[in-house]
Protein backbone atom coordinates (compact mmCIF):
# COMPACT_ATOMS: atom_id res chain seq x y z
CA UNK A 1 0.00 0.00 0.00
CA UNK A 2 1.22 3.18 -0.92
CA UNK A 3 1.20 5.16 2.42
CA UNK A 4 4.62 7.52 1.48
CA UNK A 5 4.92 10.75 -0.15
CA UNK A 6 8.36 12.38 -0.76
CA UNK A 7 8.78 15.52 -0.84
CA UNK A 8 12.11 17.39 -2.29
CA UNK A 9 12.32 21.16 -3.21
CA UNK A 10 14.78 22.68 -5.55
CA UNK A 11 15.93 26.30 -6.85
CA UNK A 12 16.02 25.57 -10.63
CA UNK A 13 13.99 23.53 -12.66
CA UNK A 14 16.97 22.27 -15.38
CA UNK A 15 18.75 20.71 -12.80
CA UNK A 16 18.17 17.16 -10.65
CA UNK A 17 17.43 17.36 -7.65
CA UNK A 18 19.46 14.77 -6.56
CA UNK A 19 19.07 14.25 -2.70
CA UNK A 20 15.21 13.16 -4.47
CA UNK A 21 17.14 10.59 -6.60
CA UNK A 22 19.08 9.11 -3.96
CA UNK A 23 16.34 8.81 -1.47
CA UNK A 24 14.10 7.51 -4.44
CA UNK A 25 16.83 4.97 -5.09
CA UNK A 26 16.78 4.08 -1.34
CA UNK A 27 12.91 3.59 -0.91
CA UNK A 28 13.09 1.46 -4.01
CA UNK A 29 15.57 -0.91 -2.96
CA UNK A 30 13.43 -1.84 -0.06
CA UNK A 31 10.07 -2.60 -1.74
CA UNK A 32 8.67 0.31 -0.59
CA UNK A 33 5.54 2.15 -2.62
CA UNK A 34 5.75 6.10 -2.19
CA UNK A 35 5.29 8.72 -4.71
CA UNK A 36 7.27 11.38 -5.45
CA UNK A 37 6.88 15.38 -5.28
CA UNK A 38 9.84 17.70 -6.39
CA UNK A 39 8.58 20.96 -6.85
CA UNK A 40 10.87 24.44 -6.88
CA UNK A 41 10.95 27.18 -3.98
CA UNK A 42 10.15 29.75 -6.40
CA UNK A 43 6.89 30.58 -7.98
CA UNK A 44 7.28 31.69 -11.55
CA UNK A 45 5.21 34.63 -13.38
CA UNK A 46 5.72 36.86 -16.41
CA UNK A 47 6.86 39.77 -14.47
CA UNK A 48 8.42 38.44 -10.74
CA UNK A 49 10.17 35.47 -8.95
CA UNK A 50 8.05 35.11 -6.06
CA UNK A 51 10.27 32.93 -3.55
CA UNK A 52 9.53 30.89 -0.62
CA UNK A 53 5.38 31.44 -0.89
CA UNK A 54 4.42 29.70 2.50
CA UNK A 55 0.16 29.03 1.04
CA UNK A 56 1.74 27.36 -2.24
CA UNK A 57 4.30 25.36 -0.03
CA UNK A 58 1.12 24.17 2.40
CA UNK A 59 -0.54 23.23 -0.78
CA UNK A 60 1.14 21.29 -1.53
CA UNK A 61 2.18 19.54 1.54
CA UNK A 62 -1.90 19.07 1.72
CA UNK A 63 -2.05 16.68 -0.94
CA UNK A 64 0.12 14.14 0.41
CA UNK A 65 -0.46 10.84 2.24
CA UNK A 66 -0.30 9.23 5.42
CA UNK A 67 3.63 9.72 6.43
CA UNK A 68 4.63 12.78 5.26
CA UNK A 69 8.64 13.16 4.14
CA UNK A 70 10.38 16.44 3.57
CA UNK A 71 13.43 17.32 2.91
CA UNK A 72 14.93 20.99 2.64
CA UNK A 73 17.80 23.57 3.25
CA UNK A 74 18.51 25.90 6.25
CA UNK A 75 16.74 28.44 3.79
CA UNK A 76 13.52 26.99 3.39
CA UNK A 77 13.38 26.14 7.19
CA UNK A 78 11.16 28.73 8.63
CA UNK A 79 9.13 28.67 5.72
CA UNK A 80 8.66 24.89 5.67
CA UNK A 81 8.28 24.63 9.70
CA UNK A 82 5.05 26.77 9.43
CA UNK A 83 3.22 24.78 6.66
CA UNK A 84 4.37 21.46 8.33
CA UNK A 85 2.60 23.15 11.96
CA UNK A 86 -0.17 23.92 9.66
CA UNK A 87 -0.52 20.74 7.92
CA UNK A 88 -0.24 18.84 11.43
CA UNK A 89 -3.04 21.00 13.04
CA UNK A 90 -5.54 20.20 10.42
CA UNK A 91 -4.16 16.31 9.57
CA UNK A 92 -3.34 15.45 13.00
CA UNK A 93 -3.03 11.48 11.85
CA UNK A 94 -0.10 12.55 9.58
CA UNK A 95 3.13 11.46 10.35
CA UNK A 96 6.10 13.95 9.28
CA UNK A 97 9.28 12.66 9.08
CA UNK A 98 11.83 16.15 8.34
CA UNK A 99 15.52 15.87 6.49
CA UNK A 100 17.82 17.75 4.70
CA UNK A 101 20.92 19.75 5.56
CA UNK A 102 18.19 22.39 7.10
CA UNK A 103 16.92 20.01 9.87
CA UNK A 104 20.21 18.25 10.03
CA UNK A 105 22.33 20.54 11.55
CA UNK A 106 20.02 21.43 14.62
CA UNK A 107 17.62 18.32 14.55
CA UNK A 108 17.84 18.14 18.97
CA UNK A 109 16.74 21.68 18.88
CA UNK A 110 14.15 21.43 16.05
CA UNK A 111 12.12 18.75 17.54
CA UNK A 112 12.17 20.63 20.87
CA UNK A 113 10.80 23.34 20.04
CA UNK A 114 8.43 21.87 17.75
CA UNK A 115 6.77 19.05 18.82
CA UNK A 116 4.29 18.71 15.44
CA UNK A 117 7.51 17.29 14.11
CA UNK A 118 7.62 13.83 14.67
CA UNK A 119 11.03 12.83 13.29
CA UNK A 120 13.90 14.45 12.17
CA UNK A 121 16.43 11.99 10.00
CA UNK A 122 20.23 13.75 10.19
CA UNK A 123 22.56 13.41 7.22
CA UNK A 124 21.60 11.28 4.58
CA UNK A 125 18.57 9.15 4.55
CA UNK A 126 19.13 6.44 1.80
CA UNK A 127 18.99 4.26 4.11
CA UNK A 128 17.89 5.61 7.65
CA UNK A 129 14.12 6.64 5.85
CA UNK A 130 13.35 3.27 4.85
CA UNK A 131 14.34 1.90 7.97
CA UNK A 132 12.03 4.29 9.77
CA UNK A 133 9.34 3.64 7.14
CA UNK A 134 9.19 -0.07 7.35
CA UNK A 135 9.07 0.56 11.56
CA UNK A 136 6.23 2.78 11.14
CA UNK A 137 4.25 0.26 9.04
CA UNK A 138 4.65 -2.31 11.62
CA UNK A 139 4.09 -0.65 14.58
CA UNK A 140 7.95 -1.06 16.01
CA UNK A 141 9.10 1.30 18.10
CA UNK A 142 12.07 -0.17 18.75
CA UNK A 143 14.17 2.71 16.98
CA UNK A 144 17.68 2.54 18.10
CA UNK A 145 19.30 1.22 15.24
CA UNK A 146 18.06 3.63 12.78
CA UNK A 147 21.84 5.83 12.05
CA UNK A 148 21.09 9.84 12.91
CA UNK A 149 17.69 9.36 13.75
CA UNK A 150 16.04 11.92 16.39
CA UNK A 151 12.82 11.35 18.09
CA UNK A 152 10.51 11.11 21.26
CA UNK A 153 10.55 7.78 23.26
CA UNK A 154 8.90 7.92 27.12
CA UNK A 155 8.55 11.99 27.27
CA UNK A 156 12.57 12.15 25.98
CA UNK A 157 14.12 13.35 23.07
CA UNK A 158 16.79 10.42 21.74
CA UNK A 159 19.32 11.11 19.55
CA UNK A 160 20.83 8.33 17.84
CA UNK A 161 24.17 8.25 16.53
CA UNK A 162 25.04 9.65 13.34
CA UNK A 163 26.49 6.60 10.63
CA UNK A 164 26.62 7.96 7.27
CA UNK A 165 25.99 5.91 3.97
CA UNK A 166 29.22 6.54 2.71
CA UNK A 167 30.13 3.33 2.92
CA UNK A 168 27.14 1.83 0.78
CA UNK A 169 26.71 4.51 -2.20
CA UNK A 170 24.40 3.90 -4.06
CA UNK A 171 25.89 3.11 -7.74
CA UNK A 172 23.22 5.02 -9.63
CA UNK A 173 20.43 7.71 -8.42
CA UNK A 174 16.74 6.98 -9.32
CA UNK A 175 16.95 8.97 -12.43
CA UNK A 176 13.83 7.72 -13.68
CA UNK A 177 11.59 8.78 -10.32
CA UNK A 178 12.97 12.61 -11.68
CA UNK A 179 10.00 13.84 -13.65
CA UNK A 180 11.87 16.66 -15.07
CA UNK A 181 14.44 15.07 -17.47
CA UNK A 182 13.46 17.21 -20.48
CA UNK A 183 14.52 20.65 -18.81
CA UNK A 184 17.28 19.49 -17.38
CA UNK A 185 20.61 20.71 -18.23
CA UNK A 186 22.76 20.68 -15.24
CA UNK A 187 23.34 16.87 -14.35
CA UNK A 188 24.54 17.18 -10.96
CA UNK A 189 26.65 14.34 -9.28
CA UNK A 190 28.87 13.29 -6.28
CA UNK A 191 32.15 11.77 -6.28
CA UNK A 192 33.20 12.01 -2.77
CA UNK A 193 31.73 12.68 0.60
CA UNK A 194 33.16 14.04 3.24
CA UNK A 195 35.42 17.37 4.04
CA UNK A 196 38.71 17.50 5.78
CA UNK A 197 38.56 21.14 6.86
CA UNK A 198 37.13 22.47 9.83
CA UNK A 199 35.09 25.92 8.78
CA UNK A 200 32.88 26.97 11.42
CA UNK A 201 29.58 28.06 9.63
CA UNK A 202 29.53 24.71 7.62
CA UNK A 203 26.36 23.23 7.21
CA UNK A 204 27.48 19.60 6.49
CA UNK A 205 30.52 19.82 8.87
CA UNK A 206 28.13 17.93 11.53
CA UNK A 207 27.29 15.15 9.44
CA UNK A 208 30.04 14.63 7.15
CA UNK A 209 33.07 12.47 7.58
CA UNK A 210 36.47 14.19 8.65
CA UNK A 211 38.21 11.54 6.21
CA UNK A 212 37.01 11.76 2.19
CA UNK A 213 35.05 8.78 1.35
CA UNK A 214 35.67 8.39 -2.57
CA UNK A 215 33.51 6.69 -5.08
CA UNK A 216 35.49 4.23 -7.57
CA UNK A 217 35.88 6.48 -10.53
CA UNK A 218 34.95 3.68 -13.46
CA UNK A 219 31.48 3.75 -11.14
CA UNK A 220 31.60 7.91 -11.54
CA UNK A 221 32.57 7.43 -15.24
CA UNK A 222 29.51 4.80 -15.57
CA UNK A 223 27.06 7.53 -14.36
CA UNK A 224 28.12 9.79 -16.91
CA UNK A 225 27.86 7.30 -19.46
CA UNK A 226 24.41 6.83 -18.75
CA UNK A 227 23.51 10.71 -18.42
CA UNK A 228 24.73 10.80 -21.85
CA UNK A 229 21.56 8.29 -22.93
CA UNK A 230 19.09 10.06 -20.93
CA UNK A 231 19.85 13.91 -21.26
CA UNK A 232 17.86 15.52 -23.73
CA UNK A 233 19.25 19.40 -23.84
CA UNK A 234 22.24 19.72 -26.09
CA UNK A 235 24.37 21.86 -24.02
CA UNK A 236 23.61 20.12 -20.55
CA UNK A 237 26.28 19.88 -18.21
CA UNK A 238 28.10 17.85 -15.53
CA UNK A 239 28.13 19.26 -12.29
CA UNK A 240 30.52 17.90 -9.34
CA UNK A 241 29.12 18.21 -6.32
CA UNK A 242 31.85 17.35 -4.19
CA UNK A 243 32.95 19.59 -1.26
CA UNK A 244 36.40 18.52 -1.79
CA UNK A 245 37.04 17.06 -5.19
CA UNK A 246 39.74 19.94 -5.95
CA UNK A 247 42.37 18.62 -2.87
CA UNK A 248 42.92 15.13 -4.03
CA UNK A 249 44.92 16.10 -7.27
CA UNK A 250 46.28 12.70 -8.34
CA UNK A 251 42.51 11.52 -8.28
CA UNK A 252 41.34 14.75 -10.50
CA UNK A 253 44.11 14.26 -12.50
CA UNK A 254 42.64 10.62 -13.23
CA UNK A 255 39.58 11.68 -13.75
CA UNK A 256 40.44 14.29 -16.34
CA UNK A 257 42.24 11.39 -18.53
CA UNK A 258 39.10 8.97 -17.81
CA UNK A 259 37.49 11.39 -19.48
CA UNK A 260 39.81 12.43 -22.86
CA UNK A 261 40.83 8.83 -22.68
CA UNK A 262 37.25 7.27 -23.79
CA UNK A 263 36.24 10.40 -25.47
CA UNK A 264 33.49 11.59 -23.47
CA UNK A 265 33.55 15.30 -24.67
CA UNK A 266 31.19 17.15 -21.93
CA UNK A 267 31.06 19.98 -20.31
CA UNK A 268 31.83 19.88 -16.48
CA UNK A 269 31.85 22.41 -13.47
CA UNK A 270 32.95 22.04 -10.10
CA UNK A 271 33.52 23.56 -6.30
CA UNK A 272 37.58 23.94 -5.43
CA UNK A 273 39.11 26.06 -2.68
CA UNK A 274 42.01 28.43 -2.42
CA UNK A 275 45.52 26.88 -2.04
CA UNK A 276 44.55 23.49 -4.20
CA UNK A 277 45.20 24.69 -7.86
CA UNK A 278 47.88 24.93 -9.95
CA UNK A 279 48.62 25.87 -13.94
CA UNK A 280 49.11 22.62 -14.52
CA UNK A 281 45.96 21.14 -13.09
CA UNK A 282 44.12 23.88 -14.60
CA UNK A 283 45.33 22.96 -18.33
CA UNK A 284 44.27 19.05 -17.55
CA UNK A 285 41.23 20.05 -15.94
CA UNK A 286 40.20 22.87 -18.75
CA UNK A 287 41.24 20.40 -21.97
CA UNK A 288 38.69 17.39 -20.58
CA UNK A 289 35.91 19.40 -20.62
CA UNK A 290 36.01 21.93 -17.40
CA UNK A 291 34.63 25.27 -18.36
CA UNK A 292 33.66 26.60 -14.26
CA UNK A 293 35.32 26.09 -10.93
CA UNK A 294 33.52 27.89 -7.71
CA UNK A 295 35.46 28.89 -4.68
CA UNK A 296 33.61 29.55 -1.83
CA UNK A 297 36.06 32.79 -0.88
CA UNK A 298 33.06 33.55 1.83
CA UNK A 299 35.25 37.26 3.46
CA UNK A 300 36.95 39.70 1.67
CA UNK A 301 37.90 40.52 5.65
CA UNK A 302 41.34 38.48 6.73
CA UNK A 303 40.18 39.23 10.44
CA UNK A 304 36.69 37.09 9.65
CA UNK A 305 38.56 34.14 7.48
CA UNK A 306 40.57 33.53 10.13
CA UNK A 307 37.86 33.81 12.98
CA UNK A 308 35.77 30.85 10.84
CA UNK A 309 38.87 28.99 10.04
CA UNK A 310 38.93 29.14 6.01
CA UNK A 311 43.04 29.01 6.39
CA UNK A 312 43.68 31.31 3.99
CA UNK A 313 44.34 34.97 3.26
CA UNK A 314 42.24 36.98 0.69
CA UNK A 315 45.68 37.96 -0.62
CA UNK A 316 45.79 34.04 -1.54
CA UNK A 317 41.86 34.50 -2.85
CA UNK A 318 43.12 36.46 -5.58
CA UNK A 319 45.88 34.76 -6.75
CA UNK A 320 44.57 31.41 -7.11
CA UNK A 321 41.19 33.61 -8.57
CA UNK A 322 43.72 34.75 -11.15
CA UNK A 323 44.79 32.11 -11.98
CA UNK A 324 42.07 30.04 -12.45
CA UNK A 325 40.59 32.80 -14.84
CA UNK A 326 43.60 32.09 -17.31
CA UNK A 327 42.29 28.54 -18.27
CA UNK A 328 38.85 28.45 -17.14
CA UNK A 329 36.17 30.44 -18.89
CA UNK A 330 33.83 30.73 -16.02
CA UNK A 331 35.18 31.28 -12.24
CA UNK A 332 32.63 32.05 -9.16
CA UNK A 333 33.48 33.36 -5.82
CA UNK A 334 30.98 32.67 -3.39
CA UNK A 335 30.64 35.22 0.07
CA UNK A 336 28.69 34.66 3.01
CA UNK A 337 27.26 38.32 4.71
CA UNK A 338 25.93 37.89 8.66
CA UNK A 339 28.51 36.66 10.75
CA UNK A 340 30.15 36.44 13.30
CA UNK A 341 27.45 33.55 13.41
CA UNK A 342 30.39 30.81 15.01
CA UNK A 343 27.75 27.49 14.14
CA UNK A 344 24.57 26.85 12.01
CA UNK A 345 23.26 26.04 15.18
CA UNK A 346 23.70 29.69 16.80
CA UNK A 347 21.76 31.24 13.19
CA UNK A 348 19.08 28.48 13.50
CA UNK A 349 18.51 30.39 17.37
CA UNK A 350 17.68 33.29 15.69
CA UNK A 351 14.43 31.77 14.04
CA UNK A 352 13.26 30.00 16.92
């Protein structure tokens, strides 16, 4: 019986949303019916944007069924929170299960303060939702083994220990659960997981690994392969979603000649970070196919980097800025205005 409805949000329409593919994947694995719901936060019109409309985001949080799973971003929180209190006060027998780097990162304090909430899954839920899922169908409430799971049990919160999945990875995202495959033209994909660097405001510092957890890069290659069959804009594009890809340069290096080597010809973009580039890696990196690298630069302020641990100078910023510019077309610096927030969890106090 189909009891489960998913729901994912995303900021543009020609790209996967691909936290909804991997959960997808998860839910299928286990024999478990649910449908699918991947809408975008922004309401489009002929003359405005309209972003984060709280009646369109209950609307559609209305239509679902019996356990109700969401997953968002810190941005979307306050938003989503309210239409989740809504949908609870009028559908009382729903059960919401919440996700997402949004929830993640203060999921003790969330379900605290909002009791409506029933559980709150931290860090990835490949496997952690269906668990839950098949416990709720069968009336166990023995929950304890369910990785990063956070819940009520005999009037107290329990927090269960954080896992990962980045030891099982799933080979291939639920592409076909995506209902969107004719707009899309930036594939996104992850190589890695994990971050070695310590910056304070991170949102996936509390539920990522301190040690890089790497996908086997024929496996990587395979997914691109099969992109190629399924993407129908000419000029998509492969987007690397690691946090870290950049630092391991023998294993970019690799993957550059994976891809000249069996002539894959695309068009690829990824994150890197000051201090990781050089000309050379550039040149490799621009002839397989890279046309964008973003650095997330976050303070033009030397006092602030070094108060939220980037370990660099802006001085260093703009020479590795530079010098990215002189082999790839399209470079992004990314800044972050509001601190000197020192945790996601001391911003998520100020909506509370």
């Amino acid at each position: 019986m189909k009891n489960t409805t998913l729901f994912q949000f995303h900021y543009k329409a020609d790209e996967t949303m691909l936290g909804a593919a991997y959960l997808a994947y998860g839910l299928e694995k286990e024999n478990i019916p649910f449908e699918l719901k991947v809408f975008p936060c922004y309401k489009e019109s002929s003359v405005t944007k309209k972003a984060f409309d709280l009646n369109r985001i209950y609307s559609l949080f209305a239509k679902s069924r019996k356990i109700v799973a969401v997953g968002c971003w810190s941005d979307m929180l306050p938003h989503v929170i309210i239409a989740l209190k809504r949908l609870k006060q009028k559908h009382p027998e729903k059960i919401i299960i919440f996700g997402g780097i949004g929830p993640s990162v203060a999921a003790e304090e969330i379900i605290k303060e909002f009791p409506f909430i029933d559980y709150i899954i931290k860090g990835c839920g490949v496997i952690s939702l269906p668990q839950l899922i098949k416990k709720i169908n069968n009336n166990d409430n023995n929950l304890s083994d369910i990785s990063g799971l956070v819940y009520r049990a005999n009037g107290k919160i329990i927090s269960n220990p954080y896992c990962g999945f980045y030891l099982n990875i799933p080979p291939l995202p639920a592409y076909h659960r995506l209902t969107n495959i004719e707009k899309i033209r930036h594939f996104n994909i992850i190589t890695s997981f994990g971050c070695p660097f310590k910056c304070t405001f991170c949102s996936t510092l509390p539920v990522s690994p301190k040690n890089i957890v790497y996908r086997d890069l024929d496996e990587v290659i395979e997914e691109i392969k099969f992109i190629k069959t399924i993407a129908k804009q000419k000029d998509y594009i492969i987007c690397l979603l690691d946090e870290a890809f950049i630092i391991n340069r023998t294993r970019v290096i690799e993957f550059c000649n994976l891809l000249l080597s069996q002539k894959l010809s695309i068009k690829w973009a990824c994150f890197s970070r000051i201090g990781c580039v050089d000309a050379e890696l550039l040149k490799k990196m621009a002839r397989s196919g890279c046309f964008a690298v973003s650095y997330g630069i976050e303070s033009g302020s030397n006092k602030i980097l070094k108060k939220i641990k980037k370990g660099f100078t802006i001085e260093q910023a703009l020479e590795d800025l530079f010098l990215t510019k002189k082999y790839i077309s399209e470079v992004q610096a990314g800044f972050i205005y509001g601190f000197p927030f020192e945790t996601p969890k001391d911003f998520l106090k100020t909506l509370i």
